[in-house]
PDB file of N, CA and C in Angstrom:
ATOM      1  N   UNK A   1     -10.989 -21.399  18.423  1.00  0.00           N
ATOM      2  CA  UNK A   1     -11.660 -20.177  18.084  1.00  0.00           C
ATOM      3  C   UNK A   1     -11.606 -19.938  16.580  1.00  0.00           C
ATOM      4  N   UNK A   2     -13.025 -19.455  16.110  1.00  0.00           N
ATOM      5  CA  UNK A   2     -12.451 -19.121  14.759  1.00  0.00           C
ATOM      6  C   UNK A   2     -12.374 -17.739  13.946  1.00  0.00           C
ATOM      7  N   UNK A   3     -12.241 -17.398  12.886  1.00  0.00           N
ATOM      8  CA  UNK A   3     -11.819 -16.227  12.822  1.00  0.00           C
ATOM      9  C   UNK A   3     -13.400 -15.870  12.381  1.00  0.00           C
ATOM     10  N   UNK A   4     -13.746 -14.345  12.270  1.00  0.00           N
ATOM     11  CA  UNK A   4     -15.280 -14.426  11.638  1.00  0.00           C
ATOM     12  C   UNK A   4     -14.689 -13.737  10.373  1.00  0.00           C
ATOM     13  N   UNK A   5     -15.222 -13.547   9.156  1.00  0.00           N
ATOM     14  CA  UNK A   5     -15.485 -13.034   7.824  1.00  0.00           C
ATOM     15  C   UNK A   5     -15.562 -11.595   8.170  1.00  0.00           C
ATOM     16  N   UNK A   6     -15.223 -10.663   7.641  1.00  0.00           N
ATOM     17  CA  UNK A   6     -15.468  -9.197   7.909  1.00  0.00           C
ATOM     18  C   UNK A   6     -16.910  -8.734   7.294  1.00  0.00           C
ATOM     19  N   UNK A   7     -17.464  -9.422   6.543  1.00  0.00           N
ATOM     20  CA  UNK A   7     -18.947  -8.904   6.098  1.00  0.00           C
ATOM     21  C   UNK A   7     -19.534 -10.411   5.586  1.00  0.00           C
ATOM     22  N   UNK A   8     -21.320 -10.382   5.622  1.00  0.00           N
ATOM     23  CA  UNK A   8     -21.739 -11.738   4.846  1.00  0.00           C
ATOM     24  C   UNK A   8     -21.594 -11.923   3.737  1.00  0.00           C
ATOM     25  N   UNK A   9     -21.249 -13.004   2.608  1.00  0.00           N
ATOM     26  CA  UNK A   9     -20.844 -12.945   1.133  1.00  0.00           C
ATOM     27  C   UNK A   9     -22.208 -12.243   0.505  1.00  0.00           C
ATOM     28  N   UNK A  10     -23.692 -11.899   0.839  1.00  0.00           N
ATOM     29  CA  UNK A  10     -24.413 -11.562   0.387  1.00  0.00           C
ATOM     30  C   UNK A  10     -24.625  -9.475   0.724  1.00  0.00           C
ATOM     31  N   UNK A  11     -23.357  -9.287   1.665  1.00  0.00           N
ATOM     32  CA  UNK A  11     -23.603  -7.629   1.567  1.00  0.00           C
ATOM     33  C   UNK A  11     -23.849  -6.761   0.625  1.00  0.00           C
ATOM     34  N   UNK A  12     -24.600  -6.033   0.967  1.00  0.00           N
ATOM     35  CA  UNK A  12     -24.161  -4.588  -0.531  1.00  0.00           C
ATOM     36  C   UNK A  12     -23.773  -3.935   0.065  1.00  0.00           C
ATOM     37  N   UNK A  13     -22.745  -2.743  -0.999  1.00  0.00           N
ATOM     38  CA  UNK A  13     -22.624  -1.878  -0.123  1.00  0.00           C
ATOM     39  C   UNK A  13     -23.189  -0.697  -0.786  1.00  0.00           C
ATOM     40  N   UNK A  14     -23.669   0.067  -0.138  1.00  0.00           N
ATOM     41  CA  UNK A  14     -24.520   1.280  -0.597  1.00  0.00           C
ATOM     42  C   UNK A  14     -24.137   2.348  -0.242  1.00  0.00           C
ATOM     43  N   UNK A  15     -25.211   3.258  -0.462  1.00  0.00           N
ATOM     44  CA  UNK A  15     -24.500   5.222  -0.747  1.00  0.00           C
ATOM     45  C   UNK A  15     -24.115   5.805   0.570  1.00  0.00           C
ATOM     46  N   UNK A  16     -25.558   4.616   1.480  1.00  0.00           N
ATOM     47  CA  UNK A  16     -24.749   5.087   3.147  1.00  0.00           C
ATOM     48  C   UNK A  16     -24.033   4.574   3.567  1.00  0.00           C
ATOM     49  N   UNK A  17     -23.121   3.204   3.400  1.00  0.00           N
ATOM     50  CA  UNK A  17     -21.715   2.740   3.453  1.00  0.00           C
ATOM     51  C   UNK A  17     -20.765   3.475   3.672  1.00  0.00           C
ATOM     52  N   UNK A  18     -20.876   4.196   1.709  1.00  0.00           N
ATOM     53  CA  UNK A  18     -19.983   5.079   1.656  1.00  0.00           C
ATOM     54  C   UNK A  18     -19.604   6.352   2.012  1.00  0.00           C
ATOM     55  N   UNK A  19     -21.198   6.942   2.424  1.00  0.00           N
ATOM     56  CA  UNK A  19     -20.765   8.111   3.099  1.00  0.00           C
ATOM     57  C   UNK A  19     -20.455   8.221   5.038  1.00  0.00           C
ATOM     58  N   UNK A  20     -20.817   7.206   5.164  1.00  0.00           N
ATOM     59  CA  UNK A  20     -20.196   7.145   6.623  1.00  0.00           C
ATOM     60  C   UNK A  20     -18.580   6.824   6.631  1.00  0.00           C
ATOM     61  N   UNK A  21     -18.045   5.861   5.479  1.00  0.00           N
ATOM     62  CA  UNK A  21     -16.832   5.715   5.423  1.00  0.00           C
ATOM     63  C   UNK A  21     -15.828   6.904   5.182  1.00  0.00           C
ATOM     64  N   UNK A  22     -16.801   7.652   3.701  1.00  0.00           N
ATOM     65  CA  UNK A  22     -15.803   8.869   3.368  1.00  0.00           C
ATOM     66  C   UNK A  22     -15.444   9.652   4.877  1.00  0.00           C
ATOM     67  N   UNK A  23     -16.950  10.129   5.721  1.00  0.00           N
ATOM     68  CA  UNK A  23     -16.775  10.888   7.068  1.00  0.00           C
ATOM     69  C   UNK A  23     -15.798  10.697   7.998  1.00  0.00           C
ATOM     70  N   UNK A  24     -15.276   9.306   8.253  1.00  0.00           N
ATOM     71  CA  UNK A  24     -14.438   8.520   8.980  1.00  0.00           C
ATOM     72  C   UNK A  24     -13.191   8.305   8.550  1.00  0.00           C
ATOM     73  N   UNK A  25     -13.200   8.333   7.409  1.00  0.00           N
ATOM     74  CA  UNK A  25     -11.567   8.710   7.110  1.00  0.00           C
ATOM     75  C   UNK A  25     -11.285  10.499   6.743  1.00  0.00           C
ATOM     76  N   UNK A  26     -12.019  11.389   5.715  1.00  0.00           N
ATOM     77  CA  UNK A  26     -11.810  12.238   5.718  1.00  0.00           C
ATOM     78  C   UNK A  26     -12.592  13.746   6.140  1.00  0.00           C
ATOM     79  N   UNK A  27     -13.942  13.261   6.800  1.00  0.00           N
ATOM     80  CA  UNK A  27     -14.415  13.775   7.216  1.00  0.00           C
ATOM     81  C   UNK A  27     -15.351  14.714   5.989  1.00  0.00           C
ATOM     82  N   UNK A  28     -16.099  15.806   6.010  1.00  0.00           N
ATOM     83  CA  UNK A  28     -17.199  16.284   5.201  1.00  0.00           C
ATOM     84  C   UNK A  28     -16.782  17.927   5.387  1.00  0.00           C
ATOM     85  N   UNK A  29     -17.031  18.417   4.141  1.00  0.00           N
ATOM     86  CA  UNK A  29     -16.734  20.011   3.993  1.00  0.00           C
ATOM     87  C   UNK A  29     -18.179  20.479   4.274  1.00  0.00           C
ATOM     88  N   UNK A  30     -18.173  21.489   5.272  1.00  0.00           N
ATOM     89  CA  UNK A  30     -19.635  21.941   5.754  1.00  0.00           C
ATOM     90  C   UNK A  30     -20.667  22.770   4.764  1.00  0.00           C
ATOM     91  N   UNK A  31     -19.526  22.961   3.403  1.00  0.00           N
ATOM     92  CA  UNK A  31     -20.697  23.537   2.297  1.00  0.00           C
ATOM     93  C   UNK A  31     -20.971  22.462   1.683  1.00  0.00           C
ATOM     94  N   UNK A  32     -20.729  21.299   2.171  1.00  0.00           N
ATOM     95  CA  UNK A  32     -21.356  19.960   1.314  1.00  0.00           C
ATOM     96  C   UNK A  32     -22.297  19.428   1.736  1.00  0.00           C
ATOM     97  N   UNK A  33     -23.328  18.939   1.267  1.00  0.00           N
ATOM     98  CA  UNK A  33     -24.622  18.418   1.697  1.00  0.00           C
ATOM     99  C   UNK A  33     -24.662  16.853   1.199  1.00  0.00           C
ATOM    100  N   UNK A  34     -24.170  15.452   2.367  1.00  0.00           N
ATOM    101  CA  UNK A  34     -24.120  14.519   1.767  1.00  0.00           C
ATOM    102  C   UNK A  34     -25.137  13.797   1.671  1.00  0.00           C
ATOM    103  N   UNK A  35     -26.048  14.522   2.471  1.00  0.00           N
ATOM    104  CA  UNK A  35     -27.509  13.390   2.652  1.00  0.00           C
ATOM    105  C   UNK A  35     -28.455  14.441   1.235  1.00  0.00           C
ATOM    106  N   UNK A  36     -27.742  14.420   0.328  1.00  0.00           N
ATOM    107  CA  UNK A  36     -28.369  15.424  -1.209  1.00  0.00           C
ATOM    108  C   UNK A  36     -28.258  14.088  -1.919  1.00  0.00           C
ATOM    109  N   UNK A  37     -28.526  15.035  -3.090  1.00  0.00           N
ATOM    110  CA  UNK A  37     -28.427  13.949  -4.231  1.00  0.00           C
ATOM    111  C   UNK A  37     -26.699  13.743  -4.938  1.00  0.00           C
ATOM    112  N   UNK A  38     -26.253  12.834  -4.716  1.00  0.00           N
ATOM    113  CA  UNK A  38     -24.494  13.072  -4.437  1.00  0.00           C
ATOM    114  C   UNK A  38     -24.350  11.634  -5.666  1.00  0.00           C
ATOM    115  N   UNK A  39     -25.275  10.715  -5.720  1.00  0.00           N
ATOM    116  CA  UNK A  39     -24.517  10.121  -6.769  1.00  0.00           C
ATOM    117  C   UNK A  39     -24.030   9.839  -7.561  1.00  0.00           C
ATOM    118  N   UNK A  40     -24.358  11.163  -8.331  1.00  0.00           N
ATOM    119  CA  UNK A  40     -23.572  10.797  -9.454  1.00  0.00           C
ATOM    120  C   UNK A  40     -23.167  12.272  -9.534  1.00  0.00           C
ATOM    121  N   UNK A  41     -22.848  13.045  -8.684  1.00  0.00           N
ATOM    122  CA  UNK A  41     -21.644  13.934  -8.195  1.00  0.00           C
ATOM    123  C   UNK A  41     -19.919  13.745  -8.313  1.00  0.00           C
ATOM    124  N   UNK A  42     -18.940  14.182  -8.939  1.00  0.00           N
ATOM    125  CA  UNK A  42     -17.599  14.322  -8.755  1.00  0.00           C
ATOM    126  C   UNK A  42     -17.141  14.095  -7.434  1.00  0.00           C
ATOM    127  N   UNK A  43     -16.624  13.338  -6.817  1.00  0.00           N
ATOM    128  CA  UNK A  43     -15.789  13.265  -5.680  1.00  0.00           C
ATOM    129  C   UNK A  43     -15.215  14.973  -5.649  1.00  0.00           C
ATOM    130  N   UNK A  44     -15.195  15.320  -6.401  1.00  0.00           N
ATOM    131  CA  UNK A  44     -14.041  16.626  -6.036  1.00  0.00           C
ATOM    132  C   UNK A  44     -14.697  17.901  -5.633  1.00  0.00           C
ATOM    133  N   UNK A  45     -15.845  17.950  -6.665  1.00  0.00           N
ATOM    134  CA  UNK A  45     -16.649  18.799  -6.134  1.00  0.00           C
ATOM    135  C   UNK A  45     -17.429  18.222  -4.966  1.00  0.00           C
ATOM    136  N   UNK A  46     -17.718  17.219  -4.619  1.00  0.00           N
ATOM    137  CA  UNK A  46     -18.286  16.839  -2.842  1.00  0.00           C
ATOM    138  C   UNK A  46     -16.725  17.500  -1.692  1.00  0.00           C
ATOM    139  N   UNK A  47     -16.062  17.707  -2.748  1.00  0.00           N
ATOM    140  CA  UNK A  47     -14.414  17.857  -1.354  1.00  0.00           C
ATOM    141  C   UNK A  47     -13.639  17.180  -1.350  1.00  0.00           C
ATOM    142  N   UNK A  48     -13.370  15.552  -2.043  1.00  0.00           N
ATOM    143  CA  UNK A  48     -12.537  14.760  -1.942  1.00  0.00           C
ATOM    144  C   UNK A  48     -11.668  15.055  -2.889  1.00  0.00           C
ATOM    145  N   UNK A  49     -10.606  15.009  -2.444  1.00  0.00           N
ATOM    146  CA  UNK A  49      -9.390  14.439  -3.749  1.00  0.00           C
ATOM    147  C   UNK A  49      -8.417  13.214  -3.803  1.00  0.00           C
ATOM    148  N   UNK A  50      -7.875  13.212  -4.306  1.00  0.00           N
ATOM    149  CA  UNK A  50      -7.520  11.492  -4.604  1.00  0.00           C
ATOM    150  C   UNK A  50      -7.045  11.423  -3.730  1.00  0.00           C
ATOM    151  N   UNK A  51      -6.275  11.239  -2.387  1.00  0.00           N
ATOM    152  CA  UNK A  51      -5.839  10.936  -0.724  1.00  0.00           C
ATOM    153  C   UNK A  51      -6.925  10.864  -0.441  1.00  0.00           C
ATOM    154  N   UNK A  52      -7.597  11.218  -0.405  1.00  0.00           N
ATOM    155  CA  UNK A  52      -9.166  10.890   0.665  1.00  0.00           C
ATOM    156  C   UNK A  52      -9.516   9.906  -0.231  1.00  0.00           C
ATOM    157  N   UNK A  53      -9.608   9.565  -1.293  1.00  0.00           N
ATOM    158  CA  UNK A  53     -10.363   8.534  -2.041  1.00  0.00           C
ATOM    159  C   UNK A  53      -9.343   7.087  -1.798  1.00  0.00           C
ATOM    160  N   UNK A  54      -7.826   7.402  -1.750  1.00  0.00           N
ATOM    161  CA  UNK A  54      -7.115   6.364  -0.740  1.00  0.00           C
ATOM    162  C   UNK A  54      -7.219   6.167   0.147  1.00  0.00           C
ATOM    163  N   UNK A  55      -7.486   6.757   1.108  1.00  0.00           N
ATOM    164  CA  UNK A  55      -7.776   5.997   1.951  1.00  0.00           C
ATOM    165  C   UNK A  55      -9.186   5.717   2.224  1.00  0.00           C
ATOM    166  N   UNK A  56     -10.081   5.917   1.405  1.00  0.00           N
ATOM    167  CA  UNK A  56     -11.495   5.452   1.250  1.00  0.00           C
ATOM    168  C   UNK A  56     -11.497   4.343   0.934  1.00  0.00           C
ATOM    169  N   UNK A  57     -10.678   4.128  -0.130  1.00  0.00           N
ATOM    170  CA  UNK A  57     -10.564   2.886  -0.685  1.00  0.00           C
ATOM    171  C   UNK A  57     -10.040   1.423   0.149  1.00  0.00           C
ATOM    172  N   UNK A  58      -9.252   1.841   0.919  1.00  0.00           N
ATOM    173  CA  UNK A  58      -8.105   1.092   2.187  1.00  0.00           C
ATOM    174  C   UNK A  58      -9.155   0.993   3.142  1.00  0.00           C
ATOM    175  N   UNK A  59      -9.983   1.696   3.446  1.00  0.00           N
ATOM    176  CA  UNK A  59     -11.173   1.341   4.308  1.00  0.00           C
ATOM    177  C   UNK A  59     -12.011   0.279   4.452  1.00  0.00           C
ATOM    178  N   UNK A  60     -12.482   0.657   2.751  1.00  0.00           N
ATOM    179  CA  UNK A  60     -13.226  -0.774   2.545  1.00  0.00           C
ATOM    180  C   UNK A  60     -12.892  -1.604   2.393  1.00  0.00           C
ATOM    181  N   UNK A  61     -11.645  -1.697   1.978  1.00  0.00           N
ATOM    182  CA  UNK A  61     -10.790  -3.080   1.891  1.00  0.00           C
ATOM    183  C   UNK A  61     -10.953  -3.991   2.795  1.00  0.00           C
ATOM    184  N   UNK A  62     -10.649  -3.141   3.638  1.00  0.00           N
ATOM    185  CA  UNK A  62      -9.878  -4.148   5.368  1.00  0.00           C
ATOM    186  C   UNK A  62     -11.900  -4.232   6.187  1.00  0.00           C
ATOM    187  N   UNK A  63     -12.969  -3.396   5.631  1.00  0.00           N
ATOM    188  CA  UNK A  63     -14.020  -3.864   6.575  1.00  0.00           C
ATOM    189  C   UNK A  63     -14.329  -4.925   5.398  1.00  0.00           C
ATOM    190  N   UNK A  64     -14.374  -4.411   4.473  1.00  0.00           N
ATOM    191  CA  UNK A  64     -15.500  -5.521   3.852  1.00  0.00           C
ATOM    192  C   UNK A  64     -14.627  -7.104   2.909  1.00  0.00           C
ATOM    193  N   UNK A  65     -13.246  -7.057   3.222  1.00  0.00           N
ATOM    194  CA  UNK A  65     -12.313  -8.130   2.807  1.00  0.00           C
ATOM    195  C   UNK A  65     -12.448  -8.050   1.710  1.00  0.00           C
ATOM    196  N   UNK A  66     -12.101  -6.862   0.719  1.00  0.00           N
ATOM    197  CA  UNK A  66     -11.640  -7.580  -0.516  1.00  0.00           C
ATOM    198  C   UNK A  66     -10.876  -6.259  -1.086  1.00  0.00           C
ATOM    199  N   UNK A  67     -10.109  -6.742  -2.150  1.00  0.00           N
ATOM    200  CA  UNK A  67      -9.272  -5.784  -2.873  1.00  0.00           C
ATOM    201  C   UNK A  67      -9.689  -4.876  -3.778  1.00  0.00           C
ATOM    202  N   UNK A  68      -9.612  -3.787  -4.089  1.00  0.00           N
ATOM    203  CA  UNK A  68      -9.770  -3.170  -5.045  1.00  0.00           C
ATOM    204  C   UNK A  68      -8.845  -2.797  -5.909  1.00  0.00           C
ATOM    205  N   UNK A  69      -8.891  -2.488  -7.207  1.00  0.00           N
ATOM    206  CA  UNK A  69      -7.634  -2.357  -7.957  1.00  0.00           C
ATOM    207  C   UNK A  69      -7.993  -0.804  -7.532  1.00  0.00           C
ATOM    208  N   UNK A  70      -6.079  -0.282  -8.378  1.00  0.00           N
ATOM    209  CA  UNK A  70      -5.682   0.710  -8.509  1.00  0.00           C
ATOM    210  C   UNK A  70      -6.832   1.611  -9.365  1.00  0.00           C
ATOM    211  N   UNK A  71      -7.036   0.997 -10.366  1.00  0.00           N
ATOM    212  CA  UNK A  71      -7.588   1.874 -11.385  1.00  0.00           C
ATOM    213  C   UNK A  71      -8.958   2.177 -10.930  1.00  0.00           C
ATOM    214  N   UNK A  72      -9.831   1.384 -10.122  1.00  0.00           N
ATOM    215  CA  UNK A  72     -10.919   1.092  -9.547  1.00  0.00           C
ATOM    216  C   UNK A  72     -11.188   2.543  -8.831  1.00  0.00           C
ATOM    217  N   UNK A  73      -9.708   3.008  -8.456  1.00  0.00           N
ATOM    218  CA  UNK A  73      -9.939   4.045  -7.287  1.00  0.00           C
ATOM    219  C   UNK A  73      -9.776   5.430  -8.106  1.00  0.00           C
ATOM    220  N   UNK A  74      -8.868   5.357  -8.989  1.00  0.00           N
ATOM    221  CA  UNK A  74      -8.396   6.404  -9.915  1.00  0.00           C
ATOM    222  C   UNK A  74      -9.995   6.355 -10.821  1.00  0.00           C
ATOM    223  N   UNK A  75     -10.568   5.552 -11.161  1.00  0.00           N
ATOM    224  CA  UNK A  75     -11.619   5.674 -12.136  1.00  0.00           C
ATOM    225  C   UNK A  75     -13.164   5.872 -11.670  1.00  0.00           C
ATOM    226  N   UNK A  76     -13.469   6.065 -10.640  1.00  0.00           N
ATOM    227  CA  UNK A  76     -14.456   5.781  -9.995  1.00  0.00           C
ATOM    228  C   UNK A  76     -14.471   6.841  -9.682  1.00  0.00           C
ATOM    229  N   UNK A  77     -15.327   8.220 -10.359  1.00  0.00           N
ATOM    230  CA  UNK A  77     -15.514   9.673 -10.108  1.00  0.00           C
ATOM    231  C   UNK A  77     -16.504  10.450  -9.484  1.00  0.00           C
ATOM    232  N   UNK A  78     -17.433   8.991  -9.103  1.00  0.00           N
ATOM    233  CA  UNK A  78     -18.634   9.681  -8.377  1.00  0.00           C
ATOM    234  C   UNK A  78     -19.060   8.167  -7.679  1.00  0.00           C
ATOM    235  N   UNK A  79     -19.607   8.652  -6.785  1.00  0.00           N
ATOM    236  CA  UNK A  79     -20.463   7.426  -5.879  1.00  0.00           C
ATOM    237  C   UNK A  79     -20.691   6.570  -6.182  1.00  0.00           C
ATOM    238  N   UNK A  80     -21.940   6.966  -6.635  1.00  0.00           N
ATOM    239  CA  UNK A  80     -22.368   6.077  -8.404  1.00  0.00           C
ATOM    240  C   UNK A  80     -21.339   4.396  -8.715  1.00  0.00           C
ATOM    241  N   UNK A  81     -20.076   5.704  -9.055  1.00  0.00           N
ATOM    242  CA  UNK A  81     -19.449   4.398  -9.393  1.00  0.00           C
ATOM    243  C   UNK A  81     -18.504   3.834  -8.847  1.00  0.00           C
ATOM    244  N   UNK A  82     -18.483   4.199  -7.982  1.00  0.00           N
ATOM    245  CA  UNK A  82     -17.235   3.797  -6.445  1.00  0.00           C
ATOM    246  C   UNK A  82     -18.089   2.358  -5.572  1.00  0.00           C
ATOM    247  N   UNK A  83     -19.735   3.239  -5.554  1.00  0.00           N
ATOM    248  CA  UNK A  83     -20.613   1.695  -4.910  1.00  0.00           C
ATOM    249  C   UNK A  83     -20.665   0.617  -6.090  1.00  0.00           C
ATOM    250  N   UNK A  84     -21.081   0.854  -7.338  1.00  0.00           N
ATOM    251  CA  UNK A  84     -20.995   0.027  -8.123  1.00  0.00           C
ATOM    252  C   UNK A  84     -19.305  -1.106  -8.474  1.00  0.00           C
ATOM    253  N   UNK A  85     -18.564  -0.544  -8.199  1.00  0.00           N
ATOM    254  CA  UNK A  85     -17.318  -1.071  -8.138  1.00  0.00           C
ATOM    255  C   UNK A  85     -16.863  -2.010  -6.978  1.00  0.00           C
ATOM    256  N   UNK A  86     -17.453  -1.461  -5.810  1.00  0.00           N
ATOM    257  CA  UNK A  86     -17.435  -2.260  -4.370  1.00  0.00           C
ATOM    258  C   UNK A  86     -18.243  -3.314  -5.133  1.00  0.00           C
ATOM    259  N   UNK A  87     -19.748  -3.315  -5.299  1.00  0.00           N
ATOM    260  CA  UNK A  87     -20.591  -4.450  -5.615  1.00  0.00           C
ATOM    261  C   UNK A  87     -20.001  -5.257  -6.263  1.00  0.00           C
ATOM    262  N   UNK A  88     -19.362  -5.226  -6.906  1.00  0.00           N
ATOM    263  CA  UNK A  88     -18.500  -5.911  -8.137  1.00  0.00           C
ATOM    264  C   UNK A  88     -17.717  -6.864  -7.425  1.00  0.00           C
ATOM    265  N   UNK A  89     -17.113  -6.460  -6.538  1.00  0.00           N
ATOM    266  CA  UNK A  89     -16.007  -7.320  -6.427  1.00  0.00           C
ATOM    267  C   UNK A  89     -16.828  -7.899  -5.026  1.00  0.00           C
ATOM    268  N   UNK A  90     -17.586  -7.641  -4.587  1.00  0.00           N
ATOM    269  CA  UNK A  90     -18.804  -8.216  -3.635  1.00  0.00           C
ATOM    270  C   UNK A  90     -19.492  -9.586  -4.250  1.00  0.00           C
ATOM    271  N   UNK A  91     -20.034  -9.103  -5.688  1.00  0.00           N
ATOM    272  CA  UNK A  91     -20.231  -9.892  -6.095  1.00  0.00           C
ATOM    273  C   UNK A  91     -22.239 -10.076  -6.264  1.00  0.00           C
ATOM    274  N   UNK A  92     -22.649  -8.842  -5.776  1.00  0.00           N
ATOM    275  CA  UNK A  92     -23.498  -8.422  -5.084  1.00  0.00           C
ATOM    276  C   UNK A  92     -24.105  -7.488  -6.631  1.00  0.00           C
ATOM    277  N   UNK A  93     -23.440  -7.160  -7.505  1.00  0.00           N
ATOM    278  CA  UNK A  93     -24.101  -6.031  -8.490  1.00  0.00           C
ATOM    279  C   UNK A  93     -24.504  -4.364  -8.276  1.00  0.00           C
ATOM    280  N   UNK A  94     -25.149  -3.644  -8.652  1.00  0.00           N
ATOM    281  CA  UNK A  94     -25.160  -2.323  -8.299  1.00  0.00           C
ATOM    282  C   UNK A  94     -26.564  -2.054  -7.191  1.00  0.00           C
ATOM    283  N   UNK A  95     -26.028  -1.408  -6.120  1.00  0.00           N
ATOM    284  CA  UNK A  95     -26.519  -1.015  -5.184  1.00  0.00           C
ATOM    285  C   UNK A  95     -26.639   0.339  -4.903  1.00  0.00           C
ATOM    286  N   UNK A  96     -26.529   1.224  -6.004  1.00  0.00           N
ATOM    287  CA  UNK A  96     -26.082   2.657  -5.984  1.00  0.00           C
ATOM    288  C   UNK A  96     -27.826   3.382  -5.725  1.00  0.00           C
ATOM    289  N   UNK A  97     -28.531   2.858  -5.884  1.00  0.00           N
ATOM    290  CA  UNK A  97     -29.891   3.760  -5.866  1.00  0.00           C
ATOM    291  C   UNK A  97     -30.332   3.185  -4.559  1.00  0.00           C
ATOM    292  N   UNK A  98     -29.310   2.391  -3.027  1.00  0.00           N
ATOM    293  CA  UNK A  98     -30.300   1.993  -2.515  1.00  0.00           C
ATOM    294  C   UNK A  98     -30.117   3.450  -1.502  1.00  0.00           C
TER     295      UNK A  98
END
């Protein structure tokens, strides 16, 4: 038997990736509107604060197999650049307008 890959080496990951992920680990504040224009929005003002962005981060790790640095998670202040950072280490480039 063999093991399968957690995603194809050609994935992106995009704005709806991430907002189904944020929902699933920390769920959505009902004065927030995520299907808006959120990308290049503050995590903080969408509701997140850095625990929700850990374990956002630990999310994607383990679906889409790969690591993210520390700073990746601490520096990455809006969507924008949280998908652009996934792409990166995807390997895939920026996917933030899809």
């Amino acid at each position: 038997m063999t093991r399968e890959e957690p995603h194809v080496e050609t994935q992106q990951f995009t704005l709806d990736d991430l907002k189904r992920i944020l929902i699933e680990g920390a769920g959505a504040e009902e004065s927030v509107d995520l299907d808006g224009d959120i990308l290049d929005e503050d995590f903080e003002h969408l509701g997140y604060e850095s625990l929700a962005l850990l374990e956002t981060g630990g999310r994607i790790e383990r679906e889409y197999g790969i690591v993210l640095d520390d700073d990746v998670l601490s520096e990455s202040n809006t969507p924008r650049a949280m998908i652009d950072a996934v792409n990166a280490q995807l390997g895939g480039g920026s996917q933030a307008a899809a």
